[in-house]
PDB file of N, CA and C in Angstrom:
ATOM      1  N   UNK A   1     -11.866  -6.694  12.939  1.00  0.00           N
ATOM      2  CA  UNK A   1     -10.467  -7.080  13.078  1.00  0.00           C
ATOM      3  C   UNK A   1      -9.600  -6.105  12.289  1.00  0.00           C
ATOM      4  N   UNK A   2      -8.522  -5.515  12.942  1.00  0.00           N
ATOM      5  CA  UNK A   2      -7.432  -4.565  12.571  1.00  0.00           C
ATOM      6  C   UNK A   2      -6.007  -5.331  12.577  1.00  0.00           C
ATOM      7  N   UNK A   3      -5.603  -5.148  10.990  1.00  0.00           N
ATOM      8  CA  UNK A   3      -3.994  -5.585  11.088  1.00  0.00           C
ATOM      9  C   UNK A   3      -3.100  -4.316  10.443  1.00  0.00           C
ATOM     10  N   UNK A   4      -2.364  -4.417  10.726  1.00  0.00           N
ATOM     11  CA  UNK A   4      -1.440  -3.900   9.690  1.00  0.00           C
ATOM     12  C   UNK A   4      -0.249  -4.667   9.226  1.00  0.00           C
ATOM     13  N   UNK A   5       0.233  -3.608   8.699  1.00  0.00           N
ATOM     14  CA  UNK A   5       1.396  -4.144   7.722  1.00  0.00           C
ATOM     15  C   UNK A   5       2.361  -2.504   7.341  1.00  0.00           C
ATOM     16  N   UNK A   6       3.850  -2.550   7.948  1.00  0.00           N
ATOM     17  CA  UNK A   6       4.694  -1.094   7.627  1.00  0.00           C
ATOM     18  C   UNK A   6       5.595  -1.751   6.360  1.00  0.00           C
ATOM     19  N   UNK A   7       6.111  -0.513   5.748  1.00  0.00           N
ATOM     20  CA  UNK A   7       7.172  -0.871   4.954  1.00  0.00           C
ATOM     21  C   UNK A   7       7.506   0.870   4.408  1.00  0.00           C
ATOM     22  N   UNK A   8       9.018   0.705   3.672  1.00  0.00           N
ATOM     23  CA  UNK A   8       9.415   1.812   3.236  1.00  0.00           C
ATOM     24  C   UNK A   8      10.261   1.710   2.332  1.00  0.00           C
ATOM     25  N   UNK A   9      10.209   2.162   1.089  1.00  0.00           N
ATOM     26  CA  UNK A   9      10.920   2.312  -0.284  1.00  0.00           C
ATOM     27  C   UNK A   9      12.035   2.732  -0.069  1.00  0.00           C
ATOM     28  N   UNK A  10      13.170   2.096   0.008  1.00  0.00           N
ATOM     29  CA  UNK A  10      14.617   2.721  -0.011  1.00  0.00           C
ATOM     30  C   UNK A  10      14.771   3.862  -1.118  1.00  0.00           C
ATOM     31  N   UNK A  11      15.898   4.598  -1.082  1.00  0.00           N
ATOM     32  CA  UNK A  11      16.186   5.416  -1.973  1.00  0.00           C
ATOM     33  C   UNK A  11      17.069   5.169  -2.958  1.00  0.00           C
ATOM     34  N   UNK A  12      17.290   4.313  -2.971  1.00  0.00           N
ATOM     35  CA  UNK A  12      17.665   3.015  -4.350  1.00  0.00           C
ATOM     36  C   UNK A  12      17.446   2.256  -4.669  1.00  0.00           C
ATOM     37  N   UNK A  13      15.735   2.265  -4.740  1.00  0.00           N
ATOM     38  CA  UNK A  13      14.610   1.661  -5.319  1.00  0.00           C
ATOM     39  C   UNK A  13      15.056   1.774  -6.470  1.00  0.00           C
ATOM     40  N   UNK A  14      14.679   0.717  -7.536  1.00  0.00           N
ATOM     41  CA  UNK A  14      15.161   0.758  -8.671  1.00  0.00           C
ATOM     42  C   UNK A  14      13.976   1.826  -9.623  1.00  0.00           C
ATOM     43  N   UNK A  15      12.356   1.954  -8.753  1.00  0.00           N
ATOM     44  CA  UNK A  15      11.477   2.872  -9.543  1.00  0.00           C
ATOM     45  C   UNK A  15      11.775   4.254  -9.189  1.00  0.00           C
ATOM     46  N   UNK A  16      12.674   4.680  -8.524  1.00  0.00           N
ATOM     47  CA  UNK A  16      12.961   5.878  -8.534  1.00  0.00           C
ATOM     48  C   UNK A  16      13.309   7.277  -9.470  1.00  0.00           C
ATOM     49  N   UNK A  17      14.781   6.670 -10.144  1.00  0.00           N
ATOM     50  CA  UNK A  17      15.228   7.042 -10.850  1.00  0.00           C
ATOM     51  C   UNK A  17      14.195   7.668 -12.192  1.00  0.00           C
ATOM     52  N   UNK A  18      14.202   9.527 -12.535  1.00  0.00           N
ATOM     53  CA  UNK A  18      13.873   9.724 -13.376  1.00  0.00           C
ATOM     54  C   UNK A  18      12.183  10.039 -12.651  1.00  0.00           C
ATOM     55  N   UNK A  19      11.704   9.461 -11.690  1.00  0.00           N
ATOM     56  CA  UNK A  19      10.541   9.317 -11.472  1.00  0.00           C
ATOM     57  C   UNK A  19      10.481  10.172  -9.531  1.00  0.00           C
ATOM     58  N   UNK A  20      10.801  11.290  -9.849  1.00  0.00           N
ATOM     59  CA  UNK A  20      10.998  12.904 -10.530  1.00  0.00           C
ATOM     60  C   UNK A  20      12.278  13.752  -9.929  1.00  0.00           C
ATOM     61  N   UNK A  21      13.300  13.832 -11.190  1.00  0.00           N
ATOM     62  CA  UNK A  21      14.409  13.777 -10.978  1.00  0.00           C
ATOM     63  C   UNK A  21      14.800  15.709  -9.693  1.00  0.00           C
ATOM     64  N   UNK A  22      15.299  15.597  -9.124  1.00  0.00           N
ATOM     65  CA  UNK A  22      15.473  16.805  -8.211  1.00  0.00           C
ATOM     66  C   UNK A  22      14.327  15.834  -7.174  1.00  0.00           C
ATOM     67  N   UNK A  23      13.639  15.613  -6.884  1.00  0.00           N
ATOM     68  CA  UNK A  23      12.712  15.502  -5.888  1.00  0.00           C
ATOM     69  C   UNK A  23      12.090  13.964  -6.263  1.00  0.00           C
ATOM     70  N   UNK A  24      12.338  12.923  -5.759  1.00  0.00           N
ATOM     71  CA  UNK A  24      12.361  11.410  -5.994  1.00  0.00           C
ATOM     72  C   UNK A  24      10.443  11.624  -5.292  1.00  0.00           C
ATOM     73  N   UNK A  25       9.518  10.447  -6.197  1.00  0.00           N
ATOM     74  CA  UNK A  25       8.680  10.061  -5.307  1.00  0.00           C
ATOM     75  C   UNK A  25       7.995   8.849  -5.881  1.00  0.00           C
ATOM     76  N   UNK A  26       7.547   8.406  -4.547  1.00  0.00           N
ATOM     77  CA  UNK A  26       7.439   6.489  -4.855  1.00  0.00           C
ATOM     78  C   UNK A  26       6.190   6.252  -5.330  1.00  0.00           C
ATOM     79  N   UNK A  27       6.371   5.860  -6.651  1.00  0.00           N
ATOM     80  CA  UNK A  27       4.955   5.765  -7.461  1.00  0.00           C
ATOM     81  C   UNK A  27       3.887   4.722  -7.278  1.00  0.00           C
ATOM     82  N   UNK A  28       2.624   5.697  -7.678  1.00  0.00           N
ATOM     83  CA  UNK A  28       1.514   4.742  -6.661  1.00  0.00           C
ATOM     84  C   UNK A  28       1.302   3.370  -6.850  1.00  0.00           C
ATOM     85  N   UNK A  29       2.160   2.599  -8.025  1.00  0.00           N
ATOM     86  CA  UNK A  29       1.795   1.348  -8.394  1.00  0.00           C
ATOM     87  C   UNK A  29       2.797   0.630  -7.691  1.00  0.00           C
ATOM     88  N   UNK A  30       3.743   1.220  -7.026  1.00  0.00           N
ATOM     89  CA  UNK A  30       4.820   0.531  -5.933  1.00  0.00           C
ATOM     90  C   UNK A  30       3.938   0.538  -4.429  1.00  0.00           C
ATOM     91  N   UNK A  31       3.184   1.793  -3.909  1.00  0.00           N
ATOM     92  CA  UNK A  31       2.444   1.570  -2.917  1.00  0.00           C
ATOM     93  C   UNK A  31       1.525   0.905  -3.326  1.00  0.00           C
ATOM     94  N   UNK A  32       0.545   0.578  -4.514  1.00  0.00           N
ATOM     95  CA  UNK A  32      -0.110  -0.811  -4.632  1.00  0.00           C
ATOM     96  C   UNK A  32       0.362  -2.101  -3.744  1.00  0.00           C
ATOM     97  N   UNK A  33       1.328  -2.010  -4.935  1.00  0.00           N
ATOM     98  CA  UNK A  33       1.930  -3.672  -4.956  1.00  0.00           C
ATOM     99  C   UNK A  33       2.349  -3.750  -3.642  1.00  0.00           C
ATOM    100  N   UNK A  34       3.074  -2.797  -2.546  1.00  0.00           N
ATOM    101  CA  UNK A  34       2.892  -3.334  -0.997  1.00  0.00           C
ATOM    102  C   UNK A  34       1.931  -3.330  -0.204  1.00  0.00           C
ATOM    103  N   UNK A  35       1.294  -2.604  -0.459  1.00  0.00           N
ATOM    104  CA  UNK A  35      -0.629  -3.113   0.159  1.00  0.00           C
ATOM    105  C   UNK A  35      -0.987  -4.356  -0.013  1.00  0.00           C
ATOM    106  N   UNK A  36      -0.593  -5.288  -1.413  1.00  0.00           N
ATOM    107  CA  UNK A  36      -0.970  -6.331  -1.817  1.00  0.00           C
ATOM    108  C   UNK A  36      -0.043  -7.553  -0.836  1.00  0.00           C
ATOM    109  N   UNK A  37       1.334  -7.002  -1.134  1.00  0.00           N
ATOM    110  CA  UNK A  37       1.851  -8.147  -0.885  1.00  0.00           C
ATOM    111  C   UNK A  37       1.592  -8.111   1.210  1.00  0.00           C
ATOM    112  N   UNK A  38       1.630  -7.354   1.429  1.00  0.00           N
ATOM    113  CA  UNK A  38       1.314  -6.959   3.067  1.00  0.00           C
ATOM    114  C   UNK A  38      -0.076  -7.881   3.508  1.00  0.00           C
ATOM    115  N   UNK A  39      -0.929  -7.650   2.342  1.00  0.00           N
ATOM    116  CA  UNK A  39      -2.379  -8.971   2.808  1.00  0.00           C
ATOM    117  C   UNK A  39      -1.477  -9.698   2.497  1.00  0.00           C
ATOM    118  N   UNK A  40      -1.040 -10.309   1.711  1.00  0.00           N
ATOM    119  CA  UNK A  40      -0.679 -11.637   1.101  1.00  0.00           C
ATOM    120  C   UNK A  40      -0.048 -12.012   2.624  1.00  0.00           C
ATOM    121  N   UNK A  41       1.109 -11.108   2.682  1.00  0.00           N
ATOM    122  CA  UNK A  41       1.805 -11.789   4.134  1.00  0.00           C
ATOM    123  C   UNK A  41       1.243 -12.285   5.200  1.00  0.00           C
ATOM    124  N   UNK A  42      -0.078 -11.418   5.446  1.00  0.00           N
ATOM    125  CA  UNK A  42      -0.981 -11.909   6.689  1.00  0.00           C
ATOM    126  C   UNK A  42      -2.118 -13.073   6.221  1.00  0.00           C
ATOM    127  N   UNK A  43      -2.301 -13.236   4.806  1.00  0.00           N
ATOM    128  CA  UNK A  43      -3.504 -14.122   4.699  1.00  0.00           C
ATOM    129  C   UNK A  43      -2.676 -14.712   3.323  1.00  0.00           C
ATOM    130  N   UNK A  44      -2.062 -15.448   3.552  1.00  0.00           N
ATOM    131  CA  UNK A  44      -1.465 -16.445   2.593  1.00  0.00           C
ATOM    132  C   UNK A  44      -2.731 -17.121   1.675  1.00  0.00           C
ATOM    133  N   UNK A  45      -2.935 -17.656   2.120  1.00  0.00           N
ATOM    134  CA  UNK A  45      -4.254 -18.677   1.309  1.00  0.00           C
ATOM    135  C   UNK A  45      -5.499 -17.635   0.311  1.00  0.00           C
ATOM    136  N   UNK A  46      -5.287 -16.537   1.096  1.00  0.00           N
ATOM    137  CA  UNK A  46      -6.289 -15.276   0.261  1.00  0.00           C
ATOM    138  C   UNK A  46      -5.781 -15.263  -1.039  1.00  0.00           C
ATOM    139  N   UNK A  47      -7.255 -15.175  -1.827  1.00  0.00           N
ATOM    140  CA  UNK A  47      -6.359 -14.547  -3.209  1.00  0.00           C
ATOM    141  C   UNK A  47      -7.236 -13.446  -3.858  1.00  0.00           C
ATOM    142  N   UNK A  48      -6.421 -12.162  -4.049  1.00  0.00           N
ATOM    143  CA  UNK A  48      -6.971 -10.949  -4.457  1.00  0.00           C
ATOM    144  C   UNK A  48      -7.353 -10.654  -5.904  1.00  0.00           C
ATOM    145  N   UNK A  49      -8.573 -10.273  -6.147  1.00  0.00           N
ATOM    146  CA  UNK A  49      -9.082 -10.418  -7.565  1.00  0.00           C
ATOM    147  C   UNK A  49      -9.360  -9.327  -7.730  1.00  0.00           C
ATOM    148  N   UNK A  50      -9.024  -8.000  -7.123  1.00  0.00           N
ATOM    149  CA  UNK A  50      -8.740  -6.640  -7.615  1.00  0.00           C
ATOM    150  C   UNK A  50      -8.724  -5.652  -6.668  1.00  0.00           C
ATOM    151  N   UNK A  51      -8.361  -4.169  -6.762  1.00  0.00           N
ATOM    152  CA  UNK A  51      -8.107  -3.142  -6.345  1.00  0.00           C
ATOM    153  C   UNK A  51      -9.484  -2.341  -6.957  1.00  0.00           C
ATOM    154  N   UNK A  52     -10.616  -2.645  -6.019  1.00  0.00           N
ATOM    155  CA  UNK A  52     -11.401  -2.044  -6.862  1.00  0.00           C
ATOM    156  C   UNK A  52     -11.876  -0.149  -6.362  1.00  0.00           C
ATOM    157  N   UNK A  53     -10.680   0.354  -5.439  1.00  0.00           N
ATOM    158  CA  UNK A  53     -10.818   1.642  -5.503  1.00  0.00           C
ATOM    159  C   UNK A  53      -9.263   1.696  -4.812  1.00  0.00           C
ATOM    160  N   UNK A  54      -8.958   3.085  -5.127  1.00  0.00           N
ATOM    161  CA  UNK A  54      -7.453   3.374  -4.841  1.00  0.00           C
ATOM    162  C   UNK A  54      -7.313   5.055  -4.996  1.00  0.00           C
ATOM    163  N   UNK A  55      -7.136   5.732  -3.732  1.00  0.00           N
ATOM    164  CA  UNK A  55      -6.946   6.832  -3.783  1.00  0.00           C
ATOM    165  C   UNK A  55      -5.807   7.200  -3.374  1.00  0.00           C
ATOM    166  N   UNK A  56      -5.141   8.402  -3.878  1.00  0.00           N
ATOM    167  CA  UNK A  56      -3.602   8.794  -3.463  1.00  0.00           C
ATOM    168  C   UNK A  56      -3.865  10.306  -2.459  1.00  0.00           C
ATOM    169  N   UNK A  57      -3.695  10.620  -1.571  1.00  0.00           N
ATOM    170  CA  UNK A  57      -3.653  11.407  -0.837  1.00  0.00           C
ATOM    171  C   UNK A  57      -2.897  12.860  -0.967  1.00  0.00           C
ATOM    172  N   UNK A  58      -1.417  11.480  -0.643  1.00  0.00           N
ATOM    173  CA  UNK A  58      -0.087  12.858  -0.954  1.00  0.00           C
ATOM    174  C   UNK A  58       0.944  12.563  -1.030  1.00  0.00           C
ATOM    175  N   UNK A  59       2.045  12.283  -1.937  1.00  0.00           N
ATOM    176  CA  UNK A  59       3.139  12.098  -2.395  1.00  0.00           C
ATOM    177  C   UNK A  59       4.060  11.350  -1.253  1.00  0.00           C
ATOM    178  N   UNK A  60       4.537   9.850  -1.784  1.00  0.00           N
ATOM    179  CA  UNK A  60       5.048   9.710  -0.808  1.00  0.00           C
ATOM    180  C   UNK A  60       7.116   9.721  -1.272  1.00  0.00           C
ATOM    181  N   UNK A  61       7.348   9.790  -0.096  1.00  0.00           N
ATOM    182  CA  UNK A  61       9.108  10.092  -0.855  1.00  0.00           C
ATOM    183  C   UNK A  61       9.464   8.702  -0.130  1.00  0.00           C
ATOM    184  N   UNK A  62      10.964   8.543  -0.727  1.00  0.00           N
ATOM    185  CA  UNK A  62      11.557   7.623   0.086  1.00  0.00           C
ATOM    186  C   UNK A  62      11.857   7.615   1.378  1.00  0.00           C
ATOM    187  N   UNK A  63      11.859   6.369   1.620  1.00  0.00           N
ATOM    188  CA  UNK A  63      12.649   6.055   3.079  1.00  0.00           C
ATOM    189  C   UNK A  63      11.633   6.428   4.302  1.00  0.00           C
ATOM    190  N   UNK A  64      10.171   7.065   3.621  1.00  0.00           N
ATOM    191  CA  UNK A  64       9.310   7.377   4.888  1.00  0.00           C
ATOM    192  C   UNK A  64       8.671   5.926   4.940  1.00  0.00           C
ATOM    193  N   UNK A  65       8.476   6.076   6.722  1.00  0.00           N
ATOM    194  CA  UNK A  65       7.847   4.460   7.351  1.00  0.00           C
ATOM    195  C   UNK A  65       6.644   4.807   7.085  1.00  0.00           C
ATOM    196  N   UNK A  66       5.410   3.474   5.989  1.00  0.00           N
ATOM    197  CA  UNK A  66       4.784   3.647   5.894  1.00  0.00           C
ATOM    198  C   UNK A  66       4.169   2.431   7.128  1.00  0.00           C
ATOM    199  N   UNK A  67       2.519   2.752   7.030  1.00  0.00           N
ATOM    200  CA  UNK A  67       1.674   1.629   7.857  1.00  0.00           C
ATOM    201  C   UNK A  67       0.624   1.457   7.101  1.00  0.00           C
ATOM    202  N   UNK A  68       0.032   0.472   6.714  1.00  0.00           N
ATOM    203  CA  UNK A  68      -1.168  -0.316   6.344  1.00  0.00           C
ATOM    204  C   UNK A  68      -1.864  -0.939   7.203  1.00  0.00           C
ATOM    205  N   UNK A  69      -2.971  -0.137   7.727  1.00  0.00           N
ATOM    206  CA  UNK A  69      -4.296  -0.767   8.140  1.00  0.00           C
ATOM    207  C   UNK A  69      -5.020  -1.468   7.226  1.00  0.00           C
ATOM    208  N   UNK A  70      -5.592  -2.528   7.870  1.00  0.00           N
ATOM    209  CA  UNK A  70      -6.415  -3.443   6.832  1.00  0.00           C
ATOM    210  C   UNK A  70      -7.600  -3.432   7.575  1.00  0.00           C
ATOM    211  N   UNK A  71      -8.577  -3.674   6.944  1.00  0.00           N
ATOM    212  CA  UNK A  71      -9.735  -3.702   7.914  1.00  0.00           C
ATOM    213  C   UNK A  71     -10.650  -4.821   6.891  1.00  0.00           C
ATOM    214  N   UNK A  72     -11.016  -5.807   7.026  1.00  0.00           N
ATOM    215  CA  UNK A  72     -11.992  -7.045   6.745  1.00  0.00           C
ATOM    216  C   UNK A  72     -13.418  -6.449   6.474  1.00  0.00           C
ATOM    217  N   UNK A  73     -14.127  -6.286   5.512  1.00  0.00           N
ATOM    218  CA  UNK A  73     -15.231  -6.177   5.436  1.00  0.00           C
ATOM    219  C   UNK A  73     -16.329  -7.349   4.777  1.00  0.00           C
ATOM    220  N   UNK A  74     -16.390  -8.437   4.893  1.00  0.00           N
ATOM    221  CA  UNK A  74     -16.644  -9.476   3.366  1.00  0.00           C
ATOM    222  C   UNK A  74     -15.748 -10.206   2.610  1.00  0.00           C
ATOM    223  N   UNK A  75     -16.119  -9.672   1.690  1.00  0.00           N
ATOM    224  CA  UNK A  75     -15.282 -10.334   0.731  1.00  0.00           C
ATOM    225  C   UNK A  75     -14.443  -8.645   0.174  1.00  0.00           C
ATOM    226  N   UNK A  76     -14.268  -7.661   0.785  1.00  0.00           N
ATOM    227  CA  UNK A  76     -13.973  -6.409   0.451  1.00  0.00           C
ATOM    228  C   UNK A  76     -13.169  -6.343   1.642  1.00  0.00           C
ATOM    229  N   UNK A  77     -11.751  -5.818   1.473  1.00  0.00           N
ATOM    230  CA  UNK A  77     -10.541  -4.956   2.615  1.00  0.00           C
ATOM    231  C   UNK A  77     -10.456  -3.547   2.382  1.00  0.00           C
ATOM    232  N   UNK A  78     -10.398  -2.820   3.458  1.00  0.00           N
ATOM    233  CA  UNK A  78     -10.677  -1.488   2.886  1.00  0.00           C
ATOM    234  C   UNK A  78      -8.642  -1.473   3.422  1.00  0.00           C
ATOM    235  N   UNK A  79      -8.153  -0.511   2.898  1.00  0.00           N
ATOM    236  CA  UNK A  79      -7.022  -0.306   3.601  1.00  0.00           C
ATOM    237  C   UNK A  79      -6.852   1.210   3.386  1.00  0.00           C
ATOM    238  N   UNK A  80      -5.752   1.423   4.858  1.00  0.00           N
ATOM    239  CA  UNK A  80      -5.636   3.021   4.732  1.00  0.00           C
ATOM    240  C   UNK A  80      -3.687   2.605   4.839  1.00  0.00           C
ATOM    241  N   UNK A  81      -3.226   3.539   3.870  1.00  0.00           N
ATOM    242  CA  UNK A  81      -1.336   3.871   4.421  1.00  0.00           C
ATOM    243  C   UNK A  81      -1.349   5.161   4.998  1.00  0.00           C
ATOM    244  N   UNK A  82      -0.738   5.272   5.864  1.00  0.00           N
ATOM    245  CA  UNK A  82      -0.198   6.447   6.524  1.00  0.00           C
ATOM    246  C   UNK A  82       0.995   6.815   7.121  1.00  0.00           C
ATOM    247  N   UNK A  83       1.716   7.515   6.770  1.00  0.00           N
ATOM    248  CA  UNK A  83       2.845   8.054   6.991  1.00  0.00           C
ATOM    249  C   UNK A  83       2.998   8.758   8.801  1.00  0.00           C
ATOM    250  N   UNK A  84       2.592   8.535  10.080  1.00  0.00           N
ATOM    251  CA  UNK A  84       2.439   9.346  10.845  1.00  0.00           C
ATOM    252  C   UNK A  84       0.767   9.631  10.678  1.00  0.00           C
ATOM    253  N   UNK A  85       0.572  10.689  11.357  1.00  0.00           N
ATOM    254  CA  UNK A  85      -0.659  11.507  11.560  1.00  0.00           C
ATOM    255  C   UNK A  85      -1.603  11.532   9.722  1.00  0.00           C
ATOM    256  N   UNK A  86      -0.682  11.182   8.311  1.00  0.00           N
ATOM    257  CA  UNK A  86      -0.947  11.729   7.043  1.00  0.00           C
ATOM    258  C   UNK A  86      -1.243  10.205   6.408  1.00  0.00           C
ATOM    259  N   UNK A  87      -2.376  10.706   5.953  1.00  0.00           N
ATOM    260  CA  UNK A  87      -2.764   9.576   4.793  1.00  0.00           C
ATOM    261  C   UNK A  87      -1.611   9.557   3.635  1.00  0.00           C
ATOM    262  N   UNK A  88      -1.499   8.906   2.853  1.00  0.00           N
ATOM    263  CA  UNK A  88      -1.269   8.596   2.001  1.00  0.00           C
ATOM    264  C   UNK A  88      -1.373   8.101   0.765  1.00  0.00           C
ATOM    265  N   UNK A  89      -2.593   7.183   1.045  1.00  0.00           N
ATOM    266  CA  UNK A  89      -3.274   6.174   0.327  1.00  0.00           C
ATOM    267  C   UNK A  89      -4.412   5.821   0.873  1.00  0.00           C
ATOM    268  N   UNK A  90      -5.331   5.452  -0.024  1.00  0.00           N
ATOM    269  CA  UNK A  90      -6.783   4.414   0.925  1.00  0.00           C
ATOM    270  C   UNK A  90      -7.491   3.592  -0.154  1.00  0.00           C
ATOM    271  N   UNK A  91      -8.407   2.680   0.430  1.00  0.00           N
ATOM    272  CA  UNK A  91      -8.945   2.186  -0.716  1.00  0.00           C
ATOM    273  C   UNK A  91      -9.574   0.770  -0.196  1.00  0.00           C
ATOM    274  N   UNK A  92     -10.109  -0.097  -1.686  1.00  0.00           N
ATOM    275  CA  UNK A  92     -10.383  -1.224  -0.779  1.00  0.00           C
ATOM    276  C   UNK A  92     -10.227  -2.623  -2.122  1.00  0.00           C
ATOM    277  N   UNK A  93      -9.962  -3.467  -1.630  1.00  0.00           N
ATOM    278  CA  UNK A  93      -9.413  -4.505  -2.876  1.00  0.00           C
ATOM    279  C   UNK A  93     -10.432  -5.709  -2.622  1.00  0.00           C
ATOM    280  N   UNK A  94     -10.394  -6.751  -3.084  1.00  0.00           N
ATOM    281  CA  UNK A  94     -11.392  -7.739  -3.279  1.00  0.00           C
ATOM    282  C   UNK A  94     -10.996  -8.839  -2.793  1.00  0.00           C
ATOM    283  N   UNK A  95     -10.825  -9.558  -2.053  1.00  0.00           N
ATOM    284  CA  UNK A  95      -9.942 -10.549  -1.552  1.00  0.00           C
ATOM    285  C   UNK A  95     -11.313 -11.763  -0.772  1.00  0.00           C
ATOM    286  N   UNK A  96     -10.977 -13.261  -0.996  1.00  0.00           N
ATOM    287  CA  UNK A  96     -11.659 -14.018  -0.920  1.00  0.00           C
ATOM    288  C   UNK A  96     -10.360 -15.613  -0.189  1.00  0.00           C
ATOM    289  N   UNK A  97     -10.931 -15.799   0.255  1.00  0.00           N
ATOM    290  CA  UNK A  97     -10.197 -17.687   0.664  1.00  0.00           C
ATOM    291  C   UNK A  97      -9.861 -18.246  -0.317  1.00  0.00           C
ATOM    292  N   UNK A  98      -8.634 -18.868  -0.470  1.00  0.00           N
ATOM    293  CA  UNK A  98      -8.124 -19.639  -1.413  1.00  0.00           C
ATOM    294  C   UNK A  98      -8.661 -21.075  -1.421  1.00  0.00           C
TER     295      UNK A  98
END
C-alpha cells in the first residue's frame, strides 16, 4: 500500500529567518515534523515511537511542492520526499496502532 502526503514551507516560515541568510533553506527538522504529521493525517490512531533512519538528499528551499510517499512495512514506514523527479529526504520511522 502507497500513500502520500504534499506540503510546502512558505517563505515566511517562521524557521527561516537567519537559517541561511542570502539563500533561505528549510531545515531538516521542519521536513521531519511534516513526514510525521502527514502519517498522523492518514493514520490518526497510529502512534510513532521514532525516526529510526533519516537521510537528507538535497537542500530544500521554500515554497517548493514537496510529496511524501509512505510505504507500510510492519511495524516500520519507510518514506521518500521528493521535490519532482529529486529526492529530498528518505527514511523510515516506527509506527504501530494506537
Amino acid at each position: 500500500m502507497h500513500e502520500t502526503h504534499t506540503f510546502a514551507i512558505t517563505a515566511d516560515h517562521p524557521c527561516l529567518p537567519g537559517h541561511f541568510p542570502g539563500r533561505p533553506v528549510v531545515p531538516g527538522v521542519v521536513v521531519l515534523d511534516e513526514v510525521l504529521s502527514g502519517w498522523q493525517a492518514l493514520h490518526p490512531s497510529s502512534t510513532v515511537s521514532e525516526i529510526t533512519v533519516a537521510k537528507f538528499h538535497r537542500p530544500l528551499g521554500p515554497g517548493e511542492q514537496v510529496c511524501v510517499s509512505y510505504i507500510p512495512a510492519g511495524e516500520t514506514v519507510k518514506f521518500e520526499c521528493r521535490v519532482g523527479d529529486e529526492r529530498v529526504a528518505s527514511g523510515r520511522l516506527r509506527a504501530r496502532p494506537a
